[in-house]
N, C-alpha and C. Protein backbone atom coordinates (compact mmCIF):
# COMPACT_ATOMS: atom_id res chain seq x y z
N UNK A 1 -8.24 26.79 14.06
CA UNK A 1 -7.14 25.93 14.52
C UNK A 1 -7.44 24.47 14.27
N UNK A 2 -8.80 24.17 14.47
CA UNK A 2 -9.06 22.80 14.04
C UNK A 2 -8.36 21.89 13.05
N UNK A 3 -8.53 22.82 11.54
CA UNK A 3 -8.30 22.76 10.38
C UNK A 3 -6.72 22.46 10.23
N UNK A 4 -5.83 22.96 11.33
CA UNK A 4 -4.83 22.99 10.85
C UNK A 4 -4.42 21.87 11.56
N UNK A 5 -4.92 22.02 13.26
CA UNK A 5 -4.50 20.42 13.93
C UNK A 5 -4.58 19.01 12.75
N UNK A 6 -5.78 19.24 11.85
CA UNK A 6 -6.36 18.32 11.14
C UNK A 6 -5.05 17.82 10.37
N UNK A 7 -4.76 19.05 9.36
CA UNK A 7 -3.49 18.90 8.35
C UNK A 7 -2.53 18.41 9.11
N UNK A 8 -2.01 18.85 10.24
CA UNK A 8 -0.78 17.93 11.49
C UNK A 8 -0.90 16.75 11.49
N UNK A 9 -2.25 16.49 12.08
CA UNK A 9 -2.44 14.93 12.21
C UNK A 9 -2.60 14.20 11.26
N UNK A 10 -3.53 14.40 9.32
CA UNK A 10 -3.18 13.73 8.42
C UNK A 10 -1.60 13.41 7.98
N UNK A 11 -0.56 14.57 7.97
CA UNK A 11 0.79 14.69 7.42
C UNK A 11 1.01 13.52 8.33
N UNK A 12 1.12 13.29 9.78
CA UNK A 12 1.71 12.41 11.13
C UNK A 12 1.30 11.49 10.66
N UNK A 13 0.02 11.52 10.20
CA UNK A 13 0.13 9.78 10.12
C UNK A 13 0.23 9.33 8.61
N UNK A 14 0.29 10.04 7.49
CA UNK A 14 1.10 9.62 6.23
C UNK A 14 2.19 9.15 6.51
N UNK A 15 2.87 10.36 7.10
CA UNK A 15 4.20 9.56 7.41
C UNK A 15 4.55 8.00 8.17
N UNK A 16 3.49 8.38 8.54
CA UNK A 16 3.65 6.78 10.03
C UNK A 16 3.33 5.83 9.35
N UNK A 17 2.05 6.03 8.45
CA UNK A 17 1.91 4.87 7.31
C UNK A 17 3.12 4.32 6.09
N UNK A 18 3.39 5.48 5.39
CA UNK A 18 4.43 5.32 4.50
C UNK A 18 5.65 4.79 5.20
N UNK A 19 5.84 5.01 6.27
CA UNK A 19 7.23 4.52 6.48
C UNK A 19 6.78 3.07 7.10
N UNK A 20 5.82 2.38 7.74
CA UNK A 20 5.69 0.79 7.70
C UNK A 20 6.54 0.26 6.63
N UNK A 21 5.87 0.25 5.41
CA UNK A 21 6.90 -0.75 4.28
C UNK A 21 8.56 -0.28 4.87
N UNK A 22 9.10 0.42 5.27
CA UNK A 22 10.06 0.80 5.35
C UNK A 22 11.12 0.17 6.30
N UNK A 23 9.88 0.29 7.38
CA UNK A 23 10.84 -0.22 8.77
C UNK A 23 10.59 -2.13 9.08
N UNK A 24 10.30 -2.45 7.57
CA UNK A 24 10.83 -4.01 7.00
C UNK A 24 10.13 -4.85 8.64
N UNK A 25 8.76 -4.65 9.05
CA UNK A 25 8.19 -5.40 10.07
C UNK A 25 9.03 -5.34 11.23
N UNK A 26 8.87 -3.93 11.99
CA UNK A 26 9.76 -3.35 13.20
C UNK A 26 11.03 -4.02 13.04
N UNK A 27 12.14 -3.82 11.69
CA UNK A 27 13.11 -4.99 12.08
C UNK A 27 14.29 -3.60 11.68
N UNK A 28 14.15 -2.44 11.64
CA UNK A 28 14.78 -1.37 11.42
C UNK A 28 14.34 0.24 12.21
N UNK A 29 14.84 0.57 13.38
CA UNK A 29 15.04 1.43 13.87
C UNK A 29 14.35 2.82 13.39
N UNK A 30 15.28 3.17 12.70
CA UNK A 30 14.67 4.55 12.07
C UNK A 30 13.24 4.75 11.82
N UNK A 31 13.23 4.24 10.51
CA UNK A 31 11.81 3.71 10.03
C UNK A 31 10.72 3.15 11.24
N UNK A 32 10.87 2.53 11.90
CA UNK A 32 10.20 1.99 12.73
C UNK A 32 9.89 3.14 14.71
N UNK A 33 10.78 3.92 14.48
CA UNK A 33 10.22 5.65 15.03
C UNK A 33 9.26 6.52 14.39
N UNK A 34 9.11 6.21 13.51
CA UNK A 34 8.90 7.44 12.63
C UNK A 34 7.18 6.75 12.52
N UNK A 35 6.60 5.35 12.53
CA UNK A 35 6.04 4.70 12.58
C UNK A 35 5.24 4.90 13.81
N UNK A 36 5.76 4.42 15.10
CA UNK A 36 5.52 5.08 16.23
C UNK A 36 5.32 6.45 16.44
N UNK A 37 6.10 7.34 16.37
CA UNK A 37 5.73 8.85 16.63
C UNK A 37 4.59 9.27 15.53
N UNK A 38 4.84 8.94 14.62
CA UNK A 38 3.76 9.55 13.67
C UNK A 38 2.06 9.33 14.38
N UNK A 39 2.23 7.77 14.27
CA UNK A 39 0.85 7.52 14.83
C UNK A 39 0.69 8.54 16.31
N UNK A 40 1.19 7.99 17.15
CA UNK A 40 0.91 8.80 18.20
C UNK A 40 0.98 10.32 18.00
N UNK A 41 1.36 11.16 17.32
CA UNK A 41 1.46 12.35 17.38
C UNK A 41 0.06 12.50 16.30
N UNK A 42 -0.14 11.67 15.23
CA UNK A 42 -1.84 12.05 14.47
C UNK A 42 -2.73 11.62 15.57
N UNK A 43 -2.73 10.69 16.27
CA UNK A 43 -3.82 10.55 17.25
C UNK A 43 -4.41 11.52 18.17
N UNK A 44 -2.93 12.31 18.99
CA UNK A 44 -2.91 13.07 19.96
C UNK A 44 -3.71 14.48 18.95
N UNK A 45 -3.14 14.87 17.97
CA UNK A 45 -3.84 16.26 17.12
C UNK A 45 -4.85 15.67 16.91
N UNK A 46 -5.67 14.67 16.38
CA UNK A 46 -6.76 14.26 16.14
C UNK A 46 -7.98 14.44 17.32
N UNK A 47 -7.19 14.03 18.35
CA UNK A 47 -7.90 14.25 19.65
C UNK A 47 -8.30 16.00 19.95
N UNK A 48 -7.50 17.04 19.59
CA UNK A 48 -7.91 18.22 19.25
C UNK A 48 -8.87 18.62 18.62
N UNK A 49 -8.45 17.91 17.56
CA UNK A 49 -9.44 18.56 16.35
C UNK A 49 -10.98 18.25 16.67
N UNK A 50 -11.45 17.18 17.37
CA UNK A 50 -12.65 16.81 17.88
C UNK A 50 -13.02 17.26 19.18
N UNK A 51 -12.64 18.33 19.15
CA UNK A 51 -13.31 19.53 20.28
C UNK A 51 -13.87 20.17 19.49
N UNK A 52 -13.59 20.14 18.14
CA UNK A 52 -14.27 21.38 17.51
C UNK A 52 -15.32 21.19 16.34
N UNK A 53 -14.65 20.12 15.72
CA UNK A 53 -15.29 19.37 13.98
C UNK A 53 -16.23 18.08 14.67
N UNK A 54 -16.49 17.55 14.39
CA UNK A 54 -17.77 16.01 14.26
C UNK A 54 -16.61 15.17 14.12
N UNK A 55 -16.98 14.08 14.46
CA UNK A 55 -16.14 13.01 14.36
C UNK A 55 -16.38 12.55 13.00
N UNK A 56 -17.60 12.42 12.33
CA UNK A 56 -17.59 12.16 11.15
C UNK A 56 -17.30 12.68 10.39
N UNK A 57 -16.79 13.90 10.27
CA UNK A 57 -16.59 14.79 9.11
C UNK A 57 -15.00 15.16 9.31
N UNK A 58 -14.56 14.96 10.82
CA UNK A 58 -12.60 14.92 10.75
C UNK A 58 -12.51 14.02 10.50
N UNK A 59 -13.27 12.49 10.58
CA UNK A 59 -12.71 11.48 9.83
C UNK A 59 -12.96 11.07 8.86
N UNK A 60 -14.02 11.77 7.85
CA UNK A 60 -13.89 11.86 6.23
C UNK A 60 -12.75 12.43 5.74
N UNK A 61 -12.12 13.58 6.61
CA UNK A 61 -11.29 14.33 5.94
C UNK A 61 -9.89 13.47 6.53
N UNK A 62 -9.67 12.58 7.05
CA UNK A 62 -8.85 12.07 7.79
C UNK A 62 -8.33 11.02 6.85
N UNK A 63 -9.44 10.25 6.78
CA UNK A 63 -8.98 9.23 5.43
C UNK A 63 -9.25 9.25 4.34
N UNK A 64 -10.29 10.46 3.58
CA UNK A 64 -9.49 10.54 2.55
C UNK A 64 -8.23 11.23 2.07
N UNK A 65 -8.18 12.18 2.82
CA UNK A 65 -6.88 13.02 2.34
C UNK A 65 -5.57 11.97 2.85
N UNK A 66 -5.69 11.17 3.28
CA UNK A 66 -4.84 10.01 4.03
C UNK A 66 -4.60 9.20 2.75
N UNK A 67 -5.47 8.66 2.41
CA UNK A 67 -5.82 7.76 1.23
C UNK A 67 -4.86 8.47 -0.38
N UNK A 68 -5.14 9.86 -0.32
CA UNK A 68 -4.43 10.17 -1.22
C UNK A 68 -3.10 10.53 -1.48
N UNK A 69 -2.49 11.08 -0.30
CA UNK A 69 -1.42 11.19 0.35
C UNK A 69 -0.59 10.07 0.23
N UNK A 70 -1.18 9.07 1.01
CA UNK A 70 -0.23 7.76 0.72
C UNK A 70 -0.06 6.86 -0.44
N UNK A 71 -0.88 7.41 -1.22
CA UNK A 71 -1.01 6.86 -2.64
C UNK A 71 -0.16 7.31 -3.70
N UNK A 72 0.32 9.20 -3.12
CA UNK A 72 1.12 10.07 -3.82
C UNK A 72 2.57 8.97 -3.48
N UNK A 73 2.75 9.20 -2.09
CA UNK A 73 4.21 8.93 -1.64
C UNK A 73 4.59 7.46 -2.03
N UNK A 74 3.49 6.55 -2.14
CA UNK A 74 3.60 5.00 -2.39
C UNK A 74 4.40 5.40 -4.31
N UNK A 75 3.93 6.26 -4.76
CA UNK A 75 4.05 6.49 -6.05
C UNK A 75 5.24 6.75 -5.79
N UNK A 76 6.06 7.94 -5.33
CA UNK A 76 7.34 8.63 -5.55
C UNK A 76 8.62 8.08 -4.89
N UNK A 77 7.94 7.57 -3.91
CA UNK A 77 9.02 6.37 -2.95
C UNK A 77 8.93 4.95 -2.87
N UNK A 78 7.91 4.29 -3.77
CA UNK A 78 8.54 2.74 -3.98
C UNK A 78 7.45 2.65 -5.23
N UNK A 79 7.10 3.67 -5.80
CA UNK A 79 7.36 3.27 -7.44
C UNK A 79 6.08 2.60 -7.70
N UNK A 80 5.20 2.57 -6.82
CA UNK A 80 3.90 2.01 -7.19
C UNK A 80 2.88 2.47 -8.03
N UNK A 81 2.68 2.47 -9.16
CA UNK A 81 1.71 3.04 -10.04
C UNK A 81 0.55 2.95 -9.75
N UNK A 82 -0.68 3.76 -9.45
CA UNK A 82 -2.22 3.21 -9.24
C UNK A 82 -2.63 3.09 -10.82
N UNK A 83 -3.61 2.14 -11.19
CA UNK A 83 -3.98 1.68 -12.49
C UNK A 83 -5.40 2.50 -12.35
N UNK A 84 -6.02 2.61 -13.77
CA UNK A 84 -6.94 3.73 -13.95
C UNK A 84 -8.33 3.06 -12.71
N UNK A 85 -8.82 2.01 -12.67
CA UNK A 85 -9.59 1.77 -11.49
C UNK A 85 -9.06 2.53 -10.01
N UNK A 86 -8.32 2.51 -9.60
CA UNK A 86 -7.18 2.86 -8.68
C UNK A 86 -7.66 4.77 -8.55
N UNK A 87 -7.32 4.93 -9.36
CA UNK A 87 -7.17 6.30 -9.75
C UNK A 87 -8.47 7.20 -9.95
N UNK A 88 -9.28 6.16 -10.46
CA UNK A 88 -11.15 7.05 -10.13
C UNK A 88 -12.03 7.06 -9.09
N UNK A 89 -11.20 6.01 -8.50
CA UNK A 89 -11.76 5.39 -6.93
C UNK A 89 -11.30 6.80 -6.22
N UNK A 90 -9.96 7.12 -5.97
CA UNK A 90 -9.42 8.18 -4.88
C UNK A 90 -10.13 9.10 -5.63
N UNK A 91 -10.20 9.80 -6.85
CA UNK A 91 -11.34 11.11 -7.21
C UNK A 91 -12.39 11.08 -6.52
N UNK A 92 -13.19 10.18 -6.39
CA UNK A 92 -14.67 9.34 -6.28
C UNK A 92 -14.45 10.03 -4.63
N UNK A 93 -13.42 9.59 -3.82
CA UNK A 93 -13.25 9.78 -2.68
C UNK A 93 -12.56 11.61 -2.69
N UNK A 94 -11.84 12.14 -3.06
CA UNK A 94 -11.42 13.45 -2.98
C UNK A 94 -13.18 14.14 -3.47
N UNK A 95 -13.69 13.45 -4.13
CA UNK A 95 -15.50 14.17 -4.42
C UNK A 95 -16.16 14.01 -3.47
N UNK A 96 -15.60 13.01 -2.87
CA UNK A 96 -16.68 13.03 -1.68
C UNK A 96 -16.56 14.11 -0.37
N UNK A 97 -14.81 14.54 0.10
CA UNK A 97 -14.62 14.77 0.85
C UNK A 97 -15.39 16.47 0.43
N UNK A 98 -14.97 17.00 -0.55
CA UNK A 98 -15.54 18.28 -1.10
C UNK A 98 -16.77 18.47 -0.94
N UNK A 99 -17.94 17.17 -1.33
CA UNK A 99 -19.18 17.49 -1.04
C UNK A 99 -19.71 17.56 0.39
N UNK A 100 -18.99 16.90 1.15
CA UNK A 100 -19.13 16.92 2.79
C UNK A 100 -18.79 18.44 3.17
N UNK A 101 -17.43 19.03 2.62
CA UNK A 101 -17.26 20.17 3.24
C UNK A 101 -18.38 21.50 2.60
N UNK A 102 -18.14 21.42 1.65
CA UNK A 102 -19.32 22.47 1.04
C UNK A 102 -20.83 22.25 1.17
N UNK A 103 -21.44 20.99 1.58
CA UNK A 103 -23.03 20.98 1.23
C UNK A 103 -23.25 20.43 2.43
N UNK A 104 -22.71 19.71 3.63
CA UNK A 104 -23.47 19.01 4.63
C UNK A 104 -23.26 19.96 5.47
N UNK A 105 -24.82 20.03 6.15
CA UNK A 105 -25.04 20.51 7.30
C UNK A 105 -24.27 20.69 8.77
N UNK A 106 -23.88 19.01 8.64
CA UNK A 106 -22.66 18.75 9.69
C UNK A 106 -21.58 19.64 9.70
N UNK A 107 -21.31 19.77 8.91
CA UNK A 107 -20.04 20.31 8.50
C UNK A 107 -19.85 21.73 8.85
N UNK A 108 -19.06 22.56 9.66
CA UNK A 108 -19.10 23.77 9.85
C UNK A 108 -18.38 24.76 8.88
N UNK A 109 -19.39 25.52 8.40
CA UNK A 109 -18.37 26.54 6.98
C UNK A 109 -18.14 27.62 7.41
């Protein structure tokens, strides 16, 4: 269950992130819920998930899969291209999160 609280709370707060640019500096409603609930609803699952995982290792998987996520949606919803530096950096980081889950001790398999 951890695993999945985890995926809840990354999706909650993509969203909560991605929609900032949106809700134009709390000056739009919608956007600016979605901002609020998100965060609070990744916090609250986050707070789950650390009954069970390390804090260091839900929050490797927290920001990077965060990191890439919002990098996808920054792409498909306001058109932001990452440039090839950009783009080996988040690998660099999706490598990292893989080697944490498969090889560290911490890490429960």
């Amino acid at each position: 269950m951890a695993y999945l609280y985890l995926a809840l709370a990354i999706i909650a707060e993509v969203a909560a992130t991605s929609a900032l640019k949106a809700s134009q500096e709390f000056t739009r409603l919608g956007p600016s819920l979605i901002v609020v609930g998100g965060y609070a609803s990744a916090f609250y699952l986050l707070t789950l998930v650390l009954r069970t995982l390390p804090v260091g290792i839900a929050y490797a998987f927290w920001a990077g899969l965060g990191i890439v996520l919002v990098t996808l949606v920054a792409m498909l919803v306001y058109g932001q291209k990452p440039d090839l530096p950009a783009i080996l950096g988040i690998l660099l980081i999706v490598a990292g999160v893989v080697v944490i889950q498969a090889f560290s001790q911490i890490s429960p398999h």
